[in-house]
C-alpha atoms as a PDB file:
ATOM      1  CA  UNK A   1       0.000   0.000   0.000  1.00  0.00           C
ATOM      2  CA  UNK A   2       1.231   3.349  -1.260  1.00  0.00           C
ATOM      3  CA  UNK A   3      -0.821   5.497   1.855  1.00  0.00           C
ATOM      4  CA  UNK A   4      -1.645   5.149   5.264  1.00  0.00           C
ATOM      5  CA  UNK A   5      -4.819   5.525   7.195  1.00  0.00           C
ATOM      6  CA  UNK A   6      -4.533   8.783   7.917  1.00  0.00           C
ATOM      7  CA  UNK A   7      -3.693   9.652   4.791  1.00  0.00           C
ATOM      8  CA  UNK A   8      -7.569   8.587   3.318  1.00  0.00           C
ATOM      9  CA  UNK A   9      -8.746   9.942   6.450  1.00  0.00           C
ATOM     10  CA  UNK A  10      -7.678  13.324   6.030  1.00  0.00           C
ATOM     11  CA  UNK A  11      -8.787  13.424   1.918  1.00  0.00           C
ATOM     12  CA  UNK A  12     -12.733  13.220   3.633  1.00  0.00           C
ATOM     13  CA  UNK A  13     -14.829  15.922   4.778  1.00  0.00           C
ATOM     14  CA  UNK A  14     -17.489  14.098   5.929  1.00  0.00           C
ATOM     15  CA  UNK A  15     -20.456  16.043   4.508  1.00  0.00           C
ATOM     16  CA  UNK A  16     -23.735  16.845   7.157  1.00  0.00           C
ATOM     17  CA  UNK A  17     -25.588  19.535   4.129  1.00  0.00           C
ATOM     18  CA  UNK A  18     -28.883  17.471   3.529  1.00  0.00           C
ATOM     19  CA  UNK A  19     -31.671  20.403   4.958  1.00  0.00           C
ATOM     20  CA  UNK A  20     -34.133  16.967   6.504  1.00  0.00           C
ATOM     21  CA  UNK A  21     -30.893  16.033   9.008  1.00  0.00           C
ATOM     22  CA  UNK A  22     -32.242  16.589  12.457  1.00  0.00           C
ATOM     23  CA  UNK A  23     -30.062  17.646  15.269  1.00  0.00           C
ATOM     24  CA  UNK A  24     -29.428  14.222  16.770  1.00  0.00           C
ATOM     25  CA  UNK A  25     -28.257  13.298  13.262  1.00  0.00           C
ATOM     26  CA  UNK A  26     -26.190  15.994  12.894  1.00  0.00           C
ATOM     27  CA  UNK A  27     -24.416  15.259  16.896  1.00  0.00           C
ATOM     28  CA  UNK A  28     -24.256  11.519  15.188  1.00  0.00           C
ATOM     29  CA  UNK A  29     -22.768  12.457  12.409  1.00  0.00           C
ATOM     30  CA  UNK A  30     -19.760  14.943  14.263  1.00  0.00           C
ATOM     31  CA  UNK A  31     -18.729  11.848  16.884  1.00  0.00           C
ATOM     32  CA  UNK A  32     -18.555  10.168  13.609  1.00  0.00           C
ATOM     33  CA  UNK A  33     -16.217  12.476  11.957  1.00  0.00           C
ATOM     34  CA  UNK A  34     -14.603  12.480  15.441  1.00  0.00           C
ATOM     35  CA  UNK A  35     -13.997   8.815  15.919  1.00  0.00           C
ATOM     36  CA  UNK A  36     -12.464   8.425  12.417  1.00  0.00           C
ATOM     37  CA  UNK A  37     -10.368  11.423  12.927  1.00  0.00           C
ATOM     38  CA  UNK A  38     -11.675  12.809   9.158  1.00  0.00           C
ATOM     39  CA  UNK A  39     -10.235  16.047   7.707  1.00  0.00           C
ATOM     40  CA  UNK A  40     -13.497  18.065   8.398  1.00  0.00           C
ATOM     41  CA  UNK A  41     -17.404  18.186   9.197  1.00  0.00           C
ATOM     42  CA  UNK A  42     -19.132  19.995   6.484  1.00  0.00           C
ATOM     43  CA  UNK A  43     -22.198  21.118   8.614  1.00  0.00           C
ATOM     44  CA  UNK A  44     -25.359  22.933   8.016  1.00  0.00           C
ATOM     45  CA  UNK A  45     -24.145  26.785   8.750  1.00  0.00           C
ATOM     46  CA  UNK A  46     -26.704  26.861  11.659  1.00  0.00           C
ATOM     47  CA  UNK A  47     -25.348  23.897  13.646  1.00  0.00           C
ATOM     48  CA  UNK A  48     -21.866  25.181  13.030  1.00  0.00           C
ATOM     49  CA  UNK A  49     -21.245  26.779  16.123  1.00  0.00           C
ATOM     50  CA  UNK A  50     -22.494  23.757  18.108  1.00  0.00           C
ATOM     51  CA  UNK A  51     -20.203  21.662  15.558  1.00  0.00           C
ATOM     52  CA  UNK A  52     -17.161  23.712  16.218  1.00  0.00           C
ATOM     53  CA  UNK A  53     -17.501  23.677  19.893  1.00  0.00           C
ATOM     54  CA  UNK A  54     -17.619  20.132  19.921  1.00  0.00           C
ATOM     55  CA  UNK A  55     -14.693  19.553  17.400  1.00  0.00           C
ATOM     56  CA  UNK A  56     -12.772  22.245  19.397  1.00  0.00           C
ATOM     57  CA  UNK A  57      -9.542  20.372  20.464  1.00  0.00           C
ATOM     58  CA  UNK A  58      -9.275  17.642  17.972  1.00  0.00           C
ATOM     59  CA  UNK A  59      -7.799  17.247  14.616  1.00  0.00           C
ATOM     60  CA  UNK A  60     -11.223  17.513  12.591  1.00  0.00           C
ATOM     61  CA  UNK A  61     -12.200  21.158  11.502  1.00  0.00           C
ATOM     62  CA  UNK A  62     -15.134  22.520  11.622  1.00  0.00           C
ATOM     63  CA  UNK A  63     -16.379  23.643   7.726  1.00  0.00           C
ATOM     64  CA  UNK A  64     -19.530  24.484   6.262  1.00  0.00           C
ATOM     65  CA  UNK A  65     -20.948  26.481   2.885  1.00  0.00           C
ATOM     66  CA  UNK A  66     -21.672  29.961   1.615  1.00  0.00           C
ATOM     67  CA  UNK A  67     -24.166  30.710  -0.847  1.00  0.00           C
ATOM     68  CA  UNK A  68     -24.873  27.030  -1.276  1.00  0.00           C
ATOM     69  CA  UNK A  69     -26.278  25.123  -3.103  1.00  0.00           C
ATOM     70  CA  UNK A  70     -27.572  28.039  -5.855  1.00  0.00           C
ATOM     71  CA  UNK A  71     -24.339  30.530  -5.427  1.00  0.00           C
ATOM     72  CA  UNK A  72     -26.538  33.802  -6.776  1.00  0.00           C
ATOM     73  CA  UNK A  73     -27.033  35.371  -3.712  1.00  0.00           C
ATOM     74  CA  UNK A  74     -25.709  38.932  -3.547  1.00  0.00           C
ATOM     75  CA  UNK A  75     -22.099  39.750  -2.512  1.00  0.00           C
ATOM     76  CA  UNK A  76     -22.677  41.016   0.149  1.00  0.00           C
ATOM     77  CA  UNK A  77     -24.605  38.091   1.801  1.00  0.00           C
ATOM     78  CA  UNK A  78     -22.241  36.140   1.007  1.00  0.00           C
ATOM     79  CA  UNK A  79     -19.836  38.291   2.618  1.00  0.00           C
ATOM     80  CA  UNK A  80     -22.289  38.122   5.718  1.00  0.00           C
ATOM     81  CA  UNK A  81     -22.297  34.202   5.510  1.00  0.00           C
ATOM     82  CA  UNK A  82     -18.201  33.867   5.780  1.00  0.00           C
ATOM     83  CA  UNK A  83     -18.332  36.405   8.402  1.00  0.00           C
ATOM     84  CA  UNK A  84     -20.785  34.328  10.813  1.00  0.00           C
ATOM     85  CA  UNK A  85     -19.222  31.061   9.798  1.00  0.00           C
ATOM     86  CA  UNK A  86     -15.962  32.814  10.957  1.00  0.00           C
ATOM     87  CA  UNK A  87     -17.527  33.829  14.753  1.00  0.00           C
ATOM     88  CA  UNK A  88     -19.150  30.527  14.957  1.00  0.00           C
ATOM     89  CA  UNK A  89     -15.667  29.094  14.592  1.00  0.00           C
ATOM     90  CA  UNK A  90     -15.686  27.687  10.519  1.00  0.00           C
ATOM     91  CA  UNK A  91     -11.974  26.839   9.589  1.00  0.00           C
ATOM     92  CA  UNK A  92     -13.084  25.862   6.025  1.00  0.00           C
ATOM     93  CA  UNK A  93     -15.608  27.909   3.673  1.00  0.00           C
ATOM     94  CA  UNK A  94     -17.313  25.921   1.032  1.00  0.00           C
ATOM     95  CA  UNK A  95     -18.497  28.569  -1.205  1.00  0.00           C
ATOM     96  CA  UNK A  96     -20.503  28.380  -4.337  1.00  0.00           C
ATOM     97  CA  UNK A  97     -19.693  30.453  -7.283  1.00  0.00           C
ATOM     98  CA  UNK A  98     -22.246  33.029  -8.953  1.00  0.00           C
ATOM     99  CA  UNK A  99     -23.244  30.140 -12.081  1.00  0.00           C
ATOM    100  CA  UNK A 100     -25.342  32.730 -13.364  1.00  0.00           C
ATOM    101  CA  UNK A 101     -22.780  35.364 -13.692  1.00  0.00           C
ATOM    102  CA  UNK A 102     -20.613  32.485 -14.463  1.00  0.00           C
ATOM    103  CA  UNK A 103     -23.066  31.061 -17.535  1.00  0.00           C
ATOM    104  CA  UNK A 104     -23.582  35.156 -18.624  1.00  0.00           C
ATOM    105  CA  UNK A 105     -19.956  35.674 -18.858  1.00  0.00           C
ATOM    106  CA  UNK A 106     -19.770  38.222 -16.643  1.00  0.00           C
ATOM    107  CA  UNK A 107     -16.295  37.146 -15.492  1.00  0.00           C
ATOM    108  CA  UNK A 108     -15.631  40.857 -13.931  1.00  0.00           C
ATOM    109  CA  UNK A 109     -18.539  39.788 -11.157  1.00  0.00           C
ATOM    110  CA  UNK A 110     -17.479  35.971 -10.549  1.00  0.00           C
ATOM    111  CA  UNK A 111     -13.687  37.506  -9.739  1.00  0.00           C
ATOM    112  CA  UNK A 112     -14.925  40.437  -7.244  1.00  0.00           C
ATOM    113  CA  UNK A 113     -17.457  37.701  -5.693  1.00  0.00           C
ATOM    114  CA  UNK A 114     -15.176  35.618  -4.994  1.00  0.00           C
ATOM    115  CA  UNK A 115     -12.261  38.006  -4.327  1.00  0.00           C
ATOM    116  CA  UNK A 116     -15.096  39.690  -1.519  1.00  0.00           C
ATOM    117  CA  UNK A 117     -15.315  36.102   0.082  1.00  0.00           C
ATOM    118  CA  UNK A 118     -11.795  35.200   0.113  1.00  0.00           C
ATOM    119  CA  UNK A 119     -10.544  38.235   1.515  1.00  0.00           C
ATOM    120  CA  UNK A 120     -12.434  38.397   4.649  1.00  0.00           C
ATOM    121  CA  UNK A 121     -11.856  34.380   5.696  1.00  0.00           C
ATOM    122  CA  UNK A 122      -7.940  35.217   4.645  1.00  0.00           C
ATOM    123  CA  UNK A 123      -8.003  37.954   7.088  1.00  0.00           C
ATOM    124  CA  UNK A 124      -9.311  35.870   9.529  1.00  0.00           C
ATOM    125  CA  UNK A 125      -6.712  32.868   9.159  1.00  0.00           C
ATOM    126  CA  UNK A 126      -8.857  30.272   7.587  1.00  0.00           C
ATOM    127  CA  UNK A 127      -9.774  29.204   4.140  1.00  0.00           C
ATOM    128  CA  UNK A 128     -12.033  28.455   1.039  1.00  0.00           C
ATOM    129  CA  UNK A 129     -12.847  26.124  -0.844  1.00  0.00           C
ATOM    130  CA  UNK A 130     -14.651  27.374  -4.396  1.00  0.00           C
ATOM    131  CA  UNK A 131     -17.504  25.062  -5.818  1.00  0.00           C
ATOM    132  CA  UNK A 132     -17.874  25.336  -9.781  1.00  0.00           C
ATOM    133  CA  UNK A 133     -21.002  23.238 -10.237  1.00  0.00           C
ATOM    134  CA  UNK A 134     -19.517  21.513 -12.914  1.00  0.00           C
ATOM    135  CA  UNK A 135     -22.596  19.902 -14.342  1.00  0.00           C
ATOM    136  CA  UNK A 136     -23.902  23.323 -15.652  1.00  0.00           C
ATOM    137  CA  UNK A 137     -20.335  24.282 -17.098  1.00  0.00           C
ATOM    138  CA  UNK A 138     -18.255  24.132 -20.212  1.00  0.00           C
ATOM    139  CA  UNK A 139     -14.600  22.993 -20.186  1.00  0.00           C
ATOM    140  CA  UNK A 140     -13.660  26.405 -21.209  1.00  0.00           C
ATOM    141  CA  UNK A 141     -15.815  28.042 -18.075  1.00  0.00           C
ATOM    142  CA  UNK A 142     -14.123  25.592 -15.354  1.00  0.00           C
ATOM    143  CA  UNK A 143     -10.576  26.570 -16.912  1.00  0.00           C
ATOM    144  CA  UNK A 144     -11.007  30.274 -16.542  1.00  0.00           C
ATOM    145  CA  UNK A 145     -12.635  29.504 -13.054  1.00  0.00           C
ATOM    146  CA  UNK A 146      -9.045  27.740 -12.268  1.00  0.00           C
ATOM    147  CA  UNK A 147      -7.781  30.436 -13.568  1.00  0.00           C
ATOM    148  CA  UNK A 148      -9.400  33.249 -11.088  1.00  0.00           C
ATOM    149  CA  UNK A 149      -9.561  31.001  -8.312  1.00  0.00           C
ATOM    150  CA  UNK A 150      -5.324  30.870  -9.333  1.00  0.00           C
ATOM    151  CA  UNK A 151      -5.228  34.500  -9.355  1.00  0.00           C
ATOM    152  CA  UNK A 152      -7.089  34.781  -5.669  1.00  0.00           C
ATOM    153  CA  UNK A 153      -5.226  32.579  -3.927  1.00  0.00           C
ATOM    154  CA  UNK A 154      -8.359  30.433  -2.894  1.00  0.00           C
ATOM    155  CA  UNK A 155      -7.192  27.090  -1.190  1.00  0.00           C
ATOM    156  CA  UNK A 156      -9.338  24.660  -3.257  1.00  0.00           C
ATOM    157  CA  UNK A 157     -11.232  24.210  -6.400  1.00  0.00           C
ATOM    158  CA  UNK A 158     -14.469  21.795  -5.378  1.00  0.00           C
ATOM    159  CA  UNK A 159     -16.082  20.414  -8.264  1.00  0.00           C
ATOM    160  CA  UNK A 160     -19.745  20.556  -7.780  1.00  0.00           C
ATOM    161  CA  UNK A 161     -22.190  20.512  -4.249  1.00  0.00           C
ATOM    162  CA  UNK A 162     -23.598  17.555  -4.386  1.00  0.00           C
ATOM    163  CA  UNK A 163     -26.933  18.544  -5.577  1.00  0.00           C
ATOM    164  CA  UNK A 164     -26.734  18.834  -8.762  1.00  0.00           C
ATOM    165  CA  UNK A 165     -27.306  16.231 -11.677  1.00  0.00           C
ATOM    166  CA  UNK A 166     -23.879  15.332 -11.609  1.00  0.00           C
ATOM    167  CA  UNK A 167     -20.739  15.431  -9.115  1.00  0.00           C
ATOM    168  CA  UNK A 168     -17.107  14.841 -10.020  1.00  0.00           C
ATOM    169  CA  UNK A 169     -16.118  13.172 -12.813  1.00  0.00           C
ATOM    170  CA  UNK A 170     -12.251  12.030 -13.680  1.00  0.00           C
ATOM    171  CA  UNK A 171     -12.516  14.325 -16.968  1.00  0.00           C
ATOM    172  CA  UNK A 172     -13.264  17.530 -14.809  1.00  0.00           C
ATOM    173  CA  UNK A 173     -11.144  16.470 -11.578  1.00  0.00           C
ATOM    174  CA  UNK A 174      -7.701  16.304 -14.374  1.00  0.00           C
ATOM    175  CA  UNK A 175      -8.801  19.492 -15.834  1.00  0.00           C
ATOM    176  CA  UNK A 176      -8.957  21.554 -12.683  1.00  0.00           C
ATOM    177  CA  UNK A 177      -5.757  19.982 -11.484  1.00  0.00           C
ATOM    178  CA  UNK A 178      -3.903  21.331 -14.699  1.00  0.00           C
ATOM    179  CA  UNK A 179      -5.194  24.368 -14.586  1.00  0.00           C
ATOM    180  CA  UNK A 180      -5.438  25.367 -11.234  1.00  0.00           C
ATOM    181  CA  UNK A 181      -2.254  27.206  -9.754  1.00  0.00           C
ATOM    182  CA  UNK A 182       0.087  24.079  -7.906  1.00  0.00           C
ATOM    183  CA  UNK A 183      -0.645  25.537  -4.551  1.00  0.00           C
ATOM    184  CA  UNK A 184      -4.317  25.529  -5.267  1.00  0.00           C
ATOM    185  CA  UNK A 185      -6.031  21.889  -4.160  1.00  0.00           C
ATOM    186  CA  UNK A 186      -8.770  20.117  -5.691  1.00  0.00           C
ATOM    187  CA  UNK A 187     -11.659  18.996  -4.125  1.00  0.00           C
ATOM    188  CA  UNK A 188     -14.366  16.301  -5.664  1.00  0.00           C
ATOM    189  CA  UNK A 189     -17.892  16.144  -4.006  1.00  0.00           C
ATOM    190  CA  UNK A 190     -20.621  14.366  -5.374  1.00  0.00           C
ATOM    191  CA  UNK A 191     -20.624  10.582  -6.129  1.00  0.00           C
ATOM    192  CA  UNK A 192     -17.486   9.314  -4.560  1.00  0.00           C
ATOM    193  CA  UNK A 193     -18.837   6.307  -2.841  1.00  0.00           C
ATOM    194  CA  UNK A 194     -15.973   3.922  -1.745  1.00  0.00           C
ATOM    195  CA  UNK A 195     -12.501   3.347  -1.213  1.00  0.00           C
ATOM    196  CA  UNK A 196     -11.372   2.755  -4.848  1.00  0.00           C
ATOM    197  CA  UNK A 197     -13.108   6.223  -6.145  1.00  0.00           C
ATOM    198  CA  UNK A 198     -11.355   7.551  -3.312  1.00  0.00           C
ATOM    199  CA  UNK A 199      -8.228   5.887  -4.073  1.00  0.00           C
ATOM    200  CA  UNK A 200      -8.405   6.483  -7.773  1.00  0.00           C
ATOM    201  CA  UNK A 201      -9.565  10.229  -7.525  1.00  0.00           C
ATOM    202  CA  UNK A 202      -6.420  10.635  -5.128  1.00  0.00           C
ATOM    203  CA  UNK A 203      -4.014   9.309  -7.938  1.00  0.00           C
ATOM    204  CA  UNK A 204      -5.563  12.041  -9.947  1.00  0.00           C
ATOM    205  CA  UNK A 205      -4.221  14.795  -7.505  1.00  0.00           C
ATOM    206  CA  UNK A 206      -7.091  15.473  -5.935  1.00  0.00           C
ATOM    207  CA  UNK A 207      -6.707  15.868  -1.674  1.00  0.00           C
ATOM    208  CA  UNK A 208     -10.432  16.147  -0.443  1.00  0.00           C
ATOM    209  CA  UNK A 209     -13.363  14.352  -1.059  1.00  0.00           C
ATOM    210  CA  UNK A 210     -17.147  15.614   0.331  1.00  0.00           C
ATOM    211  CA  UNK A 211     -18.541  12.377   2.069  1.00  0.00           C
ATOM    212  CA  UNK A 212     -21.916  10.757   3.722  1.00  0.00           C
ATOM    213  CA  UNK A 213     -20.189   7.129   3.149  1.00  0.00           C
ATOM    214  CA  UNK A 214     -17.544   8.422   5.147  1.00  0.00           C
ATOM    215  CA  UNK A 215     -17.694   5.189   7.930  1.00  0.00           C
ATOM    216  CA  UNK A 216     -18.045   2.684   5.122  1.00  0.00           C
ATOM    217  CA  UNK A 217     -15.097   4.126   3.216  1.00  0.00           C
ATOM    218  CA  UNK A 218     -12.622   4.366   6.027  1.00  0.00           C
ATOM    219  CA  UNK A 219     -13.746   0.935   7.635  1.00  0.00           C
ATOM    220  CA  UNK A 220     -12.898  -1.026   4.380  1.00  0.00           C
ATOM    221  CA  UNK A 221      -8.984   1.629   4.659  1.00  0.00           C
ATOM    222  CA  UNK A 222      -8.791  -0.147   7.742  1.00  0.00           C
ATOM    223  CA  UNK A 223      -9.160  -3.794   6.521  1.00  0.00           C
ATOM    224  CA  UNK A 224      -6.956  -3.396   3.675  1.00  0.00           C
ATOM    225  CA  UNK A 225      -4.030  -1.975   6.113  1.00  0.00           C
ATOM    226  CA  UNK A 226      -4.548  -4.865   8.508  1.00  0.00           C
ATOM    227  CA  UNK A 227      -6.010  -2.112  11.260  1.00  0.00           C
ATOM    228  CA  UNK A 228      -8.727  -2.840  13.911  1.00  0.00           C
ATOM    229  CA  UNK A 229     -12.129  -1.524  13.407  1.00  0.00           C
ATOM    230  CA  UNK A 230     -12.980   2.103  14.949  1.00  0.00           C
ATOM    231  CA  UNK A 231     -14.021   2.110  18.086  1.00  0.00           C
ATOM    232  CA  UNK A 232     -17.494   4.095  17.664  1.00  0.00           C
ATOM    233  CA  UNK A 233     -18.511   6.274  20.538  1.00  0.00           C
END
């Protein structure tokens, strides 16, 4: 084997975004991320204080989205989303780009959108991730999104929510890694069910995966190293 556990375990943010999770699922679903010591919990933003409190201490950040899933709310409450994120103790931004201003060309809007969002979780010593929404895009719209996101300094390109038709595909996850500045990381979400589309997507380049199989995934890491189950809580 080429990787250890903790090197799967840190590709996952185990993703808690579906608007029907109660509370109890969402607590579930943190002890989770806890007890496999994932890279982050990708929580609803109004559970994220709770989330962060809990995670406070451990090796899992707290993470969740701006402007999701749609990405055409204004600027400016988008701006108002990373701030709150930021006081409830978000490490990592998921934040959708503008696809309308992104489908209309307006490329002068999608750079000061993002620029806006960027800026204010920089200043505050944590990061972004930027989701295209692929499955709406042409090749030619997700380069010149590398391209700003490049030009920004955001910390990841992500390729899609989750909630579209379609999540990351190999095609889209090797264009965004050659166009995206080195220092840039890649993130796929959306239909990366198991350890060999984990495995496979991280021979692509990619570092972080969005997640709901996370226990599944990392379980069957374990068995292939020769590691003892988890230990749930």
């Amino acid at each position: 084997m080429d990787y250890t556990y903790l090197d799967i375990a840190k590709m996952i943010d185990h993703s808690l975004l579906n608007p029907t999770l109660p509370m109890a699922d969402l607590d579930a679903g943190i002890q989770l991320a806890l007890d496999y010591d994932v890279a982050s919990v990708c929580i609803l933003p109004y559970a994220l204080g709770k989330c962060a409190g809990r995670l406070r201490g451990s090796n899992v950040k707290a993470s969740t989205t701006i402007g999701f899933p749609h990405g055409c709310h204004t600027t400016a409450i988008k701006v108002a989303e990373a701030r709150q994120a930021l006081a409830d103790g978000g490490e990592e931004l998921d934040m959708v780009v503008n696809i309308s201003a992104v489908l209309s060309g307006d490329w002068d809007y999608v750079r000061a959108d993002l620029a806006a969002v960027i800026e204010v979780t920089h200043a505050a010593g944590q990061k972004v991730k930027v989701i295209f929404e692929n499955a709406y895009l042409n090749d030619n719209q997700k380069q010149k999104l590398c391209e700003i996101c490049s030009e920004l300094h955001a910390d990841w390109v992500k390729t899609s929510t989750g909630y579209a038709p379609t999540g990351a595909t190999d095609s889209d996850l090797i264009l965004m890694r050659k166009y995206s500045a080195p220092e840039v990381q890649v993130k796929a979400a959306g239909g990366i069910r198991d350890l060999d589309a984990l495995l496979r997507i991280r021979a692509l380049g990619v570092t972080r995966s969005g997640a709901t199989r996370t226990a599944a995934m990392l379980d069957e890491c374990r068995r292939r190293l020769g590691l003892p189950p988890i230990r749930r809580s």
